[in-house]
C-alpha atoms as a PDB file:
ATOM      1  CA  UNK A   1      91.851 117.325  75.306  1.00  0.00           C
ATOM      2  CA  UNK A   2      94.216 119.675  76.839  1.00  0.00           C
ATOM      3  CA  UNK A   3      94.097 119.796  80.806  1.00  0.00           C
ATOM      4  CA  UNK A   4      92.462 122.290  82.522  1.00  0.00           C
ATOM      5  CA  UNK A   5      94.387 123.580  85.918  1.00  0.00           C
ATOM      6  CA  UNK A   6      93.070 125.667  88.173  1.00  0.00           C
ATOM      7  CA  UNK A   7      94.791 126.325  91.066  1.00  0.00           C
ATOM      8  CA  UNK A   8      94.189 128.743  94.496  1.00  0.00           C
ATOM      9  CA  UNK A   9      91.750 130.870  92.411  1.00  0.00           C
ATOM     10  CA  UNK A  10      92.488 131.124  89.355  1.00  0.00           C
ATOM     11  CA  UNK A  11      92.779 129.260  85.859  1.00  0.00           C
ATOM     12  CA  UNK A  12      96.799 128.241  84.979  1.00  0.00           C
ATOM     13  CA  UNK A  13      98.469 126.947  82.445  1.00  0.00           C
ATOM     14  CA  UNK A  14      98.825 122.906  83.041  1.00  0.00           C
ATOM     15  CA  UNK A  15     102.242 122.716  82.282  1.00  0.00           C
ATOM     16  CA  UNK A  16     103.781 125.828  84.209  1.00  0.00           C
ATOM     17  CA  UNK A  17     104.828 125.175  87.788  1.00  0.00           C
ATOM     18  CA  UNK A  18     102.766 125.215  90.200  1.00  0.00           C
ATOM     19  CA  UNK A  19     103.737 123.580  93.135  1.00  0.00           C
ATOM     20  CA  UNK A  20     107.095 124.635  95.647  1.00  0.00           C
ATOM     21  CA  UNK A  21     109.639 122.137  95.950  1.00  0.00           C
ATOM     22  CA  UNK A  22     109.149 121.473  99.536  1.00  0.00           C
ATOM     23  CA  UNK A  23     104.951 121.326  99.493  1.00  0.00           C
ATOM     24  CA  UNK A  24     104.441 118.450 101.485  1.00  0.00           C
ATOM     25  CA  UNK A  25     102.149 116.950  99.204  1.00  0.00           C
ATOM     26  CA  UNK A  26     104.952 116.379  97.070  1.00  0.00           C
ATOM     27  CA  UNK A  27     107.557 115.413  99.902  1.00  0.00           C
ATOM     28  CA  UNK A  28     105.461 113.389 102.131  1.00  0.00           C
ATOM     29  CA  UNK A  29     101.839 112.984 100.721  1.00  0.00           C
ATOM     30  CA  UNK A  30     100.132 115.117 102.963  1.00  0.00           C
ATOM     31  CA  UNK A  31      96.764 115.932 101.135  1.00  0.00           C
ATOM     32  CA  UNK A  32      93.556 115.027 100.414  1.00  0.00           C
ATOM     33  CA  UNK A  33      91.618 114.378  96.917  1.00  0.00           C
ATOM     34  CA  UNK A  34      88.702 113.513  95.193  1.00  0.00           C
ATOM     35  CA  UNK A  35      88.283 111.947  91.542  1.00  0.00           C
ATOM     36  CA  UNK A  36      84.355 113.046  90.176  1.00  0.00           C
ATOM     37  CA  UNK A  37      83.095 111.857  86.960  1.00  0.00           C
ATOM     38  CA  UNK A  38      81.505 114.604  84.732  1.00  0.00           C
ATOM     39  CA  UNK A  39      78.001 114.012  83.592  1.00  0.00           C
ATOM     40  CA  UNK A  40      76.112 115.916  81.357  1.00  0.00           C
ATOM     41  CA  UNK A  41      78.885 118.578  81.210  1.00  0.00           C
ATOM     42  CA  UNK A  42      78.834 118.617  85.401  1.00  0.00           C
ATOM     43  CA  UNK A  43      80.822 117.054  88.125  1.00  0.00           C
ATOM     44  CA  UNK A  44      78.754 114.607  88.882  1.00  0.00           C
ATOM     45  CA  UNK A  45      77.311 114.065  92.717  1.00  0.00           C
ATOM     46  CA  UNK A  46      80.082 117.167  93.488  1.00  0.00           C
ATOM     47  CA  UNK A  47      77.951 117.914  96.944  1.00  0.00           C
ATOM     48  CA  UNK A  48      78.974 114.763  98.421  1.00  0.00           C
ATOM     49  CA  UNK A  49      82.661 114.772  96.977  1.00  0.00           C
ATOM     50  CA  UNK A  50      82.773 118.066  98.781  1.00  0.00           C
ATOM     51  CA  UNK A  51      81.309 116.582 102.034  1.00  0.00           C
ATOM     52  CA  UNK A  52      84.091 113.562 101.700  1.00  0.00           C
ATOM     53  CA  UNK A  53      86.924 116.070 100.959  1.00  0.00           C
ATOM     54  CA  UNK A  54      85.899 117.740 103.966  1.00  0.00           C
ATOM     55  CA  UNK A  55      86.254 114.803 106.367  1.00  0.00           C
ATOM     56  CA  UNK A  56      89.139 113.753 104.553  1.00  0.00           C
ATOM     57  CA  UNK A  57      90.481 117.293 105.521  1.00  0.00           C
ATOM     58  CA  UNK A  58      89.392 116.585 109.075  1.00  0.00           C
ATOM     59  CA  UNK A  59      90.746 113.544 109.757  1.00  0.00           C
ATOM     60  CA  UNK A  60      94.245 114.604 108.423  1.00  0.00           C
ATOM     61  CA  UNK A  61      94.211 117.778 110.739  1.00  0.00           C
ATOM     62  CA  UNK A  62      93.920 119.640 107.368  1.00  0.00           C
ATOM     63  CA  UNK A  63      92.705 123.294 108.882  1.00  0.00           C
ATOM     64  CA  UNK A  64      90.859 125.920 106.859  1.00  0.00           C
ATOM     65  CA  UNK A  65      89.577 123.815 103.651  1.00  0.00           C
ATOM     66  CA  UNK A  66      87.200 126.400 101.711  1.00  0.00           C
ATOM     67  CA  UNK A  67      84.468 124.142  99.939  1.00  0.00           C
ATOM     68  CA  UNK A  68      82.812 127.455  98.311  1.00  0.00           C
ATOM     69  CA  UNK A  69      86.347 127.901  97.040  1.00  0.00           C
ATOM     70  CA  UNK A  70      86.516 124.840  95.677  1.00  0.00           C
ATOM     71  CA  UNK A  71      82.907 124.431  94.191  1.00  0.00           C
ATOM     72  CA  UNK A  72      83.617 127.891  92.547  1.00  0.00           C
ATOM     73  CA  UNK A  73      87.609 126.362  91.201  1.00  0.00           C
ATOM     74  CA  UNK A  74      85.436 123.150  89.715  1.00  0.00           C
ATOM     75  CA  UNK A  75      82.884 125.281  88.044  1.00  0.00           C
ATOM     76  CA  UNK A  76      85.554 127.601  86.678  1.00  0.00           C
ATOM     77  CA  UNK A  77      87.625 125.099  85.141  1.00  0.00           C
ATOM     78  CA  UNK A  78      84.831 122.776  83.739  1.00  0.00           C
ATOM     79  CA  UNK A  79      83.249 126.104  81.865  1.00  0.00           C
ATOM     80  CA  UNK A  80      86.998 126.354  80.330  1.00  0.00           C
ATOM     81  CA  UNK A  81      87.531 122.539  79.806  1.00  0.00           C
ATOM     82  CA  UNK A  82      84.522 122.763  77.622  1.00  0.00           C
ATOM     83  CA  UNK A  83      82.212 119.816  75.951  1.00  0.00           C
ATOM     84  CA  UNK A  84      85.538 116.734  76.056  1.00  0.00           C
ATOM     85  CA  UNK A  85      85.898 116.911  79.704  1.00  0.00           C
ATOM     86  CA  UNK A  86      85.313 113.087  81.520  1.00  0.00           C
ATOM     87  CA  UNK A  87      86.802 113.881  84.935  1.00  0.00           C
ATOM     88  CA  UNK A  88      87.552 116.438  87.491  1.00  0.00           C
ATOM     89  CA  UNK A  89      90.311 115.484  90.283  1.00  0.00           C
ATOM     90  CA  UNK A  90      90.662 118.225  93.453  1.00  0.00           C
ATOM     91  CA  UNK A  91      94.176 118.193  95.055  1.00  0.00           C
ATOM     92  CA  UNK A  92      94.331 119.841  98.348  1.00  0.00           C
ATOM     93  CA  UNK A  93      97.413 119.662 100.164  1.00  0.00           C
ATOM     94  CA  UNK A  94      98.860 121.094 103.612  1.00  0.00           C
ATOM     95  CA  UNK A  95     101.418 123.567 101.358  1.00  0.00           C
ATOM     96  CA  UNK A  96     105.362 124.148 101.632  1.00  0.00           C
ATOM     97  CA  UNK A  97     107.032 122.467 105.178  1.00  0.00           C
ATOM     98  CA  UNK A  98     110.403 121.223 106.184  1.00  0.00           C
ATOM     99  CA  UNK A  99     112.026 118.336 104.949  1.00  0.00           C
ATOM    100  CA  UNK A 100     110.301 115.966 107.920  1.00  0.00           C
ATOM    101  CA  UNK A 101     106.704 114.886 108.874  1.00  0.00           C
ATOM    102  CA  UNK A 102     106.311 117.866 110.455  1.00  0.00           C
ATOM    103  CA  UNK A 103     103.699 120.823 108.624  1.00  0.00           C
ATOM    104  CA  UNK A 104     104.514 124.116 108.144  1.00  0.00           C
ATOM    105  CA  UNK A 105     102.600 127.300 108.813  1.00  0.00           C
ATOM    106  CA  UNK A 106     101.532 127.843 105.329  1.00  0.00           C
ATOM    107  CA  UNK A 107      98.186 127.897 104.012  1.00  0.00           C
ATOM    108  CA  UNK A 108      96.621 125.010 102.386  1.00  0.00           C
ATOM    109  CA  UNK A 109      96.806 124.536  98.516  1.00  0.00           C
ATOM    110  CA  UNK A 110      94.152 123.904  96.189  1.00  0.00           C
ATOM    111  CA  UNK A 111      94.182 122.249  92.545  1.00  0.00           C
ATOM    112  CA  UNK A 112      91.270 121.305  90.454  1.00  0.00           C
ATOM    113  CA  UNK A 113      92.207 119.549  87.229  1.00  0.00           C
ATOM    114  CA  UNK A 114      89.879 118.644  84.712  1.00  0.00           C
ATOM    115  CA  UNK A 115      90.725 116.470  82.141  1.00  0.00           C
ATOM    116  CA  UNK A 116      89.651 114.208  78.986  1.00  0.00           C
ATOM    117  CA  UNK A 117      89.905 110.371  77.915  1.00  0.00           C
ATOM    118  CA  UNK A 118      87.664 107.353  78.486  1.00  0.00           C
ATOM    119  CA  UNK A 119      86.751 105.744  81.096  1.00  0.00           C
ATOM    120  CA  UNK A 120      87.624 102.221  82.409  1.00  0.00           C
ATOM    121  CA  UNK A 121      85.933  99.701  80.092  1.00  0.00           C
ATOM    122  CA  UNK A 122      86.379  97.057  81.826  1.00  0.00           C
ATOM    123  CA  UNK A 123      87.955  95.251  84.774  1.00  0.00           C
ATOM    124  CA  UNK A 124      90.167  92.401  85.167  1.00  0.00           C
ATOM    125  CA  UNK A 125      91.291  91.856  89.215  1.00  0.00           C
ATOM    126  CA  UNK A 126      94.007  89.489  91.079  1.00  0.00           C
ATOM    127  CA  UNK A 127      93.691  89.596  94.515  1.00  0.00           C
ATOM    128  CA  UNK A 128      96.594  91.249  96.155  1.00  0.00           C
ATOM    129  CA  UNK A 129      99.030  89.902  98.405  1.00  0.00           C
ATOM    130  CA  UNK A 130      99.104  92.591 100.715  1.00  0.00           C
ATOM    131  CA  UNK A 131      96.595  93.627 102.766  1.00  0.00           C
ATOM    132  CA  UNK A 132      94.737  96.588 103.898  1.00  0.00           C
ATOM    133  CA  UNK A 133      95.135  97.925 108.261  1.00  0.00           C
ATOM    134  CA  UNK A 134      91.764  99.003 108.467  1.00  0.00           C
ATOM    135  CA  UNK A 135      93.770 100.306 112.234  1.00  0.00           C
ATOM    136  CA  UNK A 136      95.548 102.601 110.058  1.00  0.00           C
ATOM    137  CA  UNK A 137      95.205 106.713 111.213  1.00  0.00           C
ATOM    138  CA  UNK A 138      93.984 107.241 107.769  1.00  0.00           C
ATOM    139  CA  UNK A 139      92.417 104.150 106.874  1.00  0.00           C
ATOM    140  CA  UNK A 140      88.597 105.541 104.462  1.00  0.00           C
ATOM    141  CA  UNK A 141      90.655 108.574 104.056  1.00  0.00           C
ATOM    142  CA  UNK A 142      91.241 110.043 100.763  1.00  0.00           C
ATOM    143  CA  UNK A 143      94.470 110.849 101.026  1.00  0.00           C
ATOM    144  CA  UNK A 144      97.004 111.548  98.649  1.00  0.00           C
ATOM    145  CA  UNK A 145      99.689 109.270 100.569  1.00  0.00           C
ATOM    146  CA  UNK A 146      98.643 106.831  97.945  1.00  0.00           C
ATOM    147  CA  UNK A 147     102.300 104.492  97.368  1.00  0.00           C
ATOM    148  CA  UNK A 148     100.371 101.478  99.131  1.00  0.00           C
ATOM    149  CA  UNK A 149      97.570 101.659  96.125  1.00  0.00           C
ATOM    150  CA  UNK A 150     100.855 102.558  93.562  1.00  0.00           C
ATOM    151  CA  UNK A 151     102.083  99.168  94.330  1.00  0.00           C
ATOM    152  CA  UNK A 152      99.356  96.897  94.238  1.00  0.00           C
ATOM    153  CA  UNK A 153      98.244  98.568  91.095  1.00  0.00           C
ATOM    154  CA  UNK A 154     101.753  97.765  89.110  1.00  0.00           C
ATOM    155  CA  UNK A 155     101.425  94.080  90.419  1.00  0.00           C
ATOM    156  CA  UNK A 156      97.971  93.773  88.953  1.00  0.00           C
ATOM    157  CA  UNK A 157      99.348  94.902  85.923  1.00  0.00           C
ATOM    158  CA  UNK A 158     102.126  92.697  86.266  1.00  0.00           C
ATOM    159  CA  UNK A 159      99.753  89.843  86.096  1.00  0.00           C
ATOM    160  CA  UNK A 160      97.658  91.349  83.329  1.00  0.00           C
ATOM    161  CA  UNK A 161      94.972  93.287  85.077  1.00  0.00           C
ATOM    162  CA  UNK A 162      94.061  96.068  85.966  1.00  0.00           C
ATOM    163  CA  UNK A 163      92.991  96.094  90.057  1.00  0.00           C
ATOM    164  CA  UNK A 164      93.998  94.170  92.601  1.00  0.00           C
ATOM    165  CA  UNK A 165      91.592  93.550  95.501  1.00  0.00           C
ATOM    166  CA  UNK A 166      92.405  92.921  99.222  1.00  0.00           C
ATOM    167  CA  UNK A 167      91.809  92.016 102.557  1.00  0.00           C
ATOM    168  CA  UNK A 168      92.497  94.100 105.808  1.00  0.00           C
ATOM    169  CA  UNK A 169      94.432  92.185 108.353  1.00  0.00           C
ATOM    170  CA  UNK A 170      91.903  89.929 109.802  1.00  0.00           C
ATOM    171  CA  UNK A 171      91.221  88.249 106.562  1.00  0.00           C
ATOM    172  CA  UNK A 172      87.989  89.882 105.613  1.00  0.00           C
ATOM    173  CA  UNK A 173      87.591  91.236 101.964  1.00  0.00           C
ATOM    174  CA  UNK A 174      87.902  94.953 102.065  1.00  0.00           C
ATOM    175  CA  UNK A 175      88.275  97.150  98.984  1.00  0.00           C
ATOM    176  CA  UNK A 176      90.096  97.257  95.463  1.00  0.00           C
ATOM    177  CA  UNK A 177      93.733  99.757  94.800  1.00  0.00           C
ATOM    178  CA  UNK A 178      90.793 102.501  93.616  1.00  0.00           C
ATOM    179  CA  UNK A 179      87.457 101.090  93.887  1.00  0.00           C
ATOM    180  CA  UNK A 180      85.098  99.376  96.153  1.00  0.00           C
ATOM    181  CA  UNK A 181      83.750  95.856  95.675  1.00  0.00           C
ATOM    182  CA  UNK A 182      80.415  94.334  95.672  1.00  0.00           C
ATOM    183  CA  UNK A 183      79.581  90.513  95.952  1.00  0.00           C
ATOM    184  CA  UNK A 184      76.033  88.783  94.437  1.00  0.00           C
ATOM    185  CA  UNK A 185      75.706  85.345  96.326  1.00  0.00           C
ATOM    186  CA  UNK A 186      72.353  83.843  97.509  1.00  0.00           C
ATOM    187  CA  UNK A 187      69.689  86.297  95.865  1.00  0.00           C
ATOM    188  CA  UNK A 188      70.975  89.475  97.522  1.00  0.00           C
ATOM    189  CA  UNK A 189      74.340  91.752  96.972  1.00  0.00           C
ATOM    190  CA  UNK A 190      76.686  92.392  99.592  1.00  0.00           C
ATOM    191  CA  UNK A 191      79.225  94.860 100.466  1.00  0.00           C
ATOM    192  CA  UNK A 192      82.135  95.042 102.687  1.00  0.00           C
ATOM    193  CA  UNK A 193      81.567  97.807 106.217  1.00  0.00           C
ATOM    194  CA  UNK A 194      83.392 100.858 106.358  1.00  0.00           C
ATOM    195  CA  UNK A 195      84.880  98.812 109.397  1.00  0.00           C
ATOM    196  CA  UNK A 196      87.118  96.535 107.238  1.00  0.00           C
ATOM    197  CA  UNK A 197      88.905  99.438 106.564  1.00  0.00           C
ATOM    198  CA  UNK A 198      87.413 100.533 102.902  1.00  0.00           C
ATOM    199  CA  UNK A 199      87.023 104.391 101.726  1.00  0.00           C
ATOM    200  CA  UNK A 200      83.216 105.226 101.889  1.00  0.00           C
ATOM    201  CA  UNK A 201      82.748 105.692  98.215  1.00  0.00           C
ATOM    202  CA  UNK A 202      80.507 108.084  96.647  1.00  0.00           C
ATOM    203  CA  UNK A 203      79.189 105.340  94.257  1.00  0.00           C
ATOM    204  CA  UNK A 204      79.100 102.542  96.681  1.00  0.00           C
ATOM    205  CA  UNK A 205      76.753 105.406  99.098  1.00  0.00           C
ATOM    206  CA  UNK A 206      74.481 105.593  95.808  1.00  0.00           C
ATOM    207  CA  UNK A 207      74.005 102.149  94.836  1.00  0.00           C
ATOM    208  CA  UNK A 208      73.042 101.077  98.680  1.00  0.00           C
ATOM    209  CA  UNK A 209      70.746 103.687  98.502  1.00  0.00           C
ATOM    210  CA  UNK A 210      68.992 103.700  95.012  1.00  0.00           C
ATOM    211  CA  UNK A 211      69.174  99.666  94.788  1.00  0.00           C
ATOM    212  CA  UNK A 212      66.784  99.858  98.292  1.00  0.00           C
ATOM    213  CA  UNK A 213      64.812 102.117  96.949  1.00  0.00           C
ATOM    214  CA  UNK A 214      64.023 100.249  93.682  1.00  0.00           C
ATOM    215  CA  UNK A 215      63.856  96.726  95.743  1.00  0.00           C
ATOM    216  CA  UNK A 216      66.918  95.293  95.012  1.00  0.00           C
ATOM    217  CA  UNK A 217      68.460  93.110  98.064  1.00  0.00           C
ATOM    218  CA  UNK A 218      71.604  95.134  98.572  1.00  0.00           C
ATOM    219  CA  UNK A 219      73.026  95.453 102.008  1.00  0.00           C
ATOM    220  CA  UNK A 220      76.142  96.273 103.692  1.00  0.00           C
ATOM    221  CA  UNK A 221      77.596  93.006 105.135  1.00  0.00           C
ATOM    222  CA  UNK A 222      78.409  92.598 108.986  1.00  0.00           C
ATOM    223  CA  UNK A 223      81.740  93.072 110.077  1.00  0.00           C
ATOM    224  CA  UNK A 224      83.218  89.598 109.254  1.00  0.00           C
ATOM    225  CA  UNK A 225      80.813  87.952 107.773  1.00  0.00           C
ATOM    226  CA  UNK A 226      82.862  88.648 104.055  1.00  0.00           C
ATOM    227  CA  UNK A 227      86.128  86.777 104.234  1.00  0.00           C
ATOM    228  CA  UNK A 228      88.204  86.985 101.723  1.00  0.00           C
ATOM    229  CA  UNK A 229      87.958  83.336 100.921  1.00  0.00           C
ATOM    230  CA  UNK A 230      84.505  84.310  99.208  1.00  0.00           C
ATOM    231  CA  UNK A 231      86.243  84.939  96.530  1.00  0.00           C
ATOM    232  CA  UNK A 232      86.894  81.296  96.251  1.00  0.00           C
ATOM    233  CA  UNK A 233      83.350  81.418  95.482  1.00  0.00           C
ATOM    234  CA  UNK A 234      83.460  83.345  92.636  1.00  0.00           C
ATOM    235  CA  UNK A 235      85.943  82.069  90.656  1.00  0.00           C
ATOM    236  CA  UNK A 236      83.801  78.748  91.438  1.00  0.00           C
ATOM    237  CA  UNK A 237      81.043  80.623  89.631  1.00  0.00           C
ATOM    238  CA  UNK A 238      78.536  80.283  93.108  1.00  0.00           C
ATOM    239  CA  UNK A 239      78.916  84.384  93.479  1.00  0.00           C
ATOM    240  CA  UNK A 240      79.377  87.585  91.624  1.00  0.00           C
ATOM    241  CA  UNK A 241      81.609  90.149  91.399  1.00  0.00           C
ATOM    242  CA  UNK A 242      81.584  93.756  90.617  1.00  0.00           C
ATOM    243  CA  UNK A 243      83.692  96.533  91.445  1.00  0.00           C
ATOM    244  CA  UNK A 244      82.246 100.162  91.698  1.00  0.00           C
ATOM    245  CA  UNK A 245      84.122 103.851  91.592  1.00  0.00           C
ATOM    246  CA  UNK A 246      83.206 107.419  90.574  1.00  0.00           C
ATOM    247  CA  UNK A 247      84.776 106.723  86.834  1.00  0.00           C
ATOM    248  CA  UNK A 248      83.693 102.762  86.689  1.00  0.00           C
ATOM    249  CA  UNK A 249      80.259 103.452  88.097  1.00  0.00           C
ATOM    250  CA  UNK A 250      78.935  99.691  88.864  1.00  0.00           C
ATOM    251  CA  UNK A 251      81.409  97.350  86.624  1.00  0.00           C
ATOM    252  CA  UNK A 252      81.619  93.692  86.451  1.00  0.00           C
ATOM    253  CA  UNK A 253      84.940  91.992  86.719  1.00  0.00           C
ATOM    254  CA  UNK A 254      85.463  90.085  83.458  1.00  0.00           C
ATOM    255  CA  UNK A 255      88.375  88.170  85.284  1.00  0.00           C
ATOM    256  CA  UNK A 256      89.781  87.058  88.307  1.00  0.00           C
ATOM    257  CA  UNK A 257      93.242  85.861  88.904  1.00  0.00           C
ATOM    258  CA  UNK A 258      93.032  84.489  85.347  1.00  0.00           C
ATOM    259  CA  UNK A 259      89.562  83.016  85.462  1.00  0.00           C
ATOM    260  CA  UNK A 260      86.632  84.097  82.927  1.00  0.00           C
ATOM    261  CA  UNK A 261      83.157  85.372  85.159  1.00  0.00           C
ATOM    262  CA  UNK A 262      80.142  85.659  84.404  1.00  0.00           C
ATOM    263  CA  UNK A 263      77.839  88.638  85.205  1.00  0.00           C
ATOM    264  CA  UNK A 264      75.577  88.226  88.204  1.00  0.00           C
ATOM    265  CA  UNK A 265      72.216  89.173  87.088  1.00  0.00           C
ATOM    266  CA  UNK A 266      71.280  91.210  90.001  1.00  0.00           C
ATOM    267  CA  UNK A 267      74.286  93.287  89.803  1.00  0.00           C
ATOM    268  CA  UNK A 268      72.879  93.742  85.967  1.00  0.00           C
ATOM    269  CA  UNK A 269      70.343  95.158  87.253  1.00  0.00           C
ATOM    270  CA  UNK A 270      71.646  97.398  90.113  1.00  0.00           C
ATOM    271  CA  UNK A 271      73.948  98.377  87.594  1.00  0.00           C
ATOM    272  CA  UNK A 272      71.128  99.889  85.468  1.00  0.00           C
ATOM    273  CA  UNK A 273      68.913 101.576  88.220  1.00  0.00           C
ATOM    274  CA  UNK A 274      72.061 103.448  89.076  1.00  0.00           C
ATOM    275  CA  UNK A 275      72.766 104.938  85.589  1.00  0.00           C
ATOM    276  CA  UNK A 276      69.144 105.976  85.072  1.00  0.00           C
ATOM    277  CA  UNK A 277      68.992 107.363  88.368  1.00  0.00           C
ATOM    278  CA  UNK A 278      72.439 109.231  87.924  1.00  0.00           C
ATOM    279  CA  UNK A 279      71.252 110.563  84.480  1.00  0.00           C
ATOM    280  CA  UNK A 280      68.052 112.374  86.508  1.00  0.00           C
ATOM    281  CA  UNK A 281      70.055 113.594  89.243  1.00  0.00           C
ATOM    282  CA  UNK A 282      73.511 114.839  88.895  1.00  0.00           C
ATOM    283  CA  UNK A 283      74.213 116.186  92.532  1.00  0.00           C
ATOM    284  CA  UNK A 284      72.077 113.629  94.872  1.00  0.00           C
ATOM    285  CA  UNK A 285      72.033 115.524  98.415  1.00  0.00           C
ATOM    286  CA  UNK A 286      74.059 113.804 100.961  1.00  0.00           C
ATOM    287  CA  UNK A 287      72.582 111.606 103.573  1.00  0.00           C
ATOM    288  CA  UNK A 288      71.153 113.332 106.788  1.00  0.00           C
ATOM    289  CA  UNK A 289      73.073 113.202 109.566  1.00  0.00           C
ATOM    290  CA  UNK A 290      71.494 110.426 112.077  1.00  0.00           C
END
């Protein structure tokens, strides 16, 4: 299908400019996004994309984000993207500013793009040689400043695959280039803390919560208890891995750094709750505050 742009209000054509020259998304990656899946012809869990977007917003000193605005951009442009659409990204960034770091006075812009095409079908991983600084000031932010991700993505595809997972700088496993990852070893699954330094993601909130509430053993692991030399493990075939994102949903990794897995069962199964459970809610509300 043909891209749908929408952009500070209104529908556009896709391929007509859009963006100034000096909008510092463009110059220095100053912005925020979110990637949804659509479901059912809707963007799917959009409530808590919208929550994320805000603190994304927030913790890039982003001022004056309009979520109405953008709920009413997403529902705009999926009415005119029509029955093909797979995927809605939201682009905000901090608007035109001179050629440094520094922002300028503008207000922000908003994009919503929805577009066609399959998703992932499956996932071979290396594990990166770089790692992620979970000290960084926007380390779980979903920020558009994305070259760090751009690189370890063309060197999994250098070695044939198609994420590359990492560690944050003490040597615990962290996160993948675009996904979250999610470890089956002694009868329970395990995921990395928002303190290594990985994004919060909307899929990895969903599975923690609907795998407890159907009995699974999922858990979030301590801080350090996951280092990355648990992957050892898996290639050794004594764990499991799967990686999870709003396009992926729960996916196993067919390969790692070359080596042939096998599916843990558990994750099979964690992996099914969440589909069914998607498929009968398409917005879940967001967590209450504690």
């Amino acid at each position: 299908m043909i891209p749908v742009a929408w952009i500070d209000g209104a529908l556009q054509d896709p391929a007509s400019p859009a963006l100034a020259p000096i909008d510092h998304g463009v110059t220095v990656g100053d912005g925020v996004f979110e990637t949804l899946e659509v479901r059912q012809g809707a963007a799917f869990a959009l409530t808590r994309h919208l929550h994320r977007l805000a603190y994304s917003a927030e913790r890039m000193m982003l001022k004056g984000l309009d979520l109405d605005l953008v709920r009413r951009g997403v529902g705009e442009a999926l009415a005119e993207a029509g029955d093909e659409a797979t995927r809605v990204r939201i682009t905000v960034t901090s608007g035109p500013g001179p050629m440094s770091s520094v922002r300028g006075e503008g207000p922000l812009r908003v994009i919503v793009i929805v577009a066609g095409g399959p998703a992932p079908a499956r996932c071979r991983a290396v594990r990166s040689p770089w790692r992620r600084n979970e000290r960084s000031a926007v380390a779980g932010v979903k920020s558009t400043s994305y070259a760090e991700n751009a690189v370890m993505a063309a060197y999994a595809a250098s070695k044939g695959a198609d994420e590359a997972i990492m560690a944050n700088t003490h040597g615990h496993l962290c996160e993948g280039t675009g996904t979250n990852v999610f470890l089956e070893k002694d009868g329970e699954i395990v995921t990395p803390p928002l303190a290594s330094g990985c994004l919060a993601g909307i899929t990895r909130g969903l599975l923690l919560e609907w795998g407890a509430r159907s009995g699974i053993p999922v858990r979030v692991a301590a801080p350090g208890e996951l280092e990355m030399s648990v992957l050892d493990d898996v290639l050794q075939g004594e764990a499991h891995l799967a990686v999870t994102s709003s396009t992926r949903g729960l996916q196993h990794v067919e390969i790692l750094d070359g080596v042939e897995l096998a599916p843990g069962r558990l994750l099979e199964r964690l992996s099914g709750v969440y589909t069914a459970a998607a498929d009968a809610d398409l917005d879940p509300a967001p967590p209450r505050s504690k």
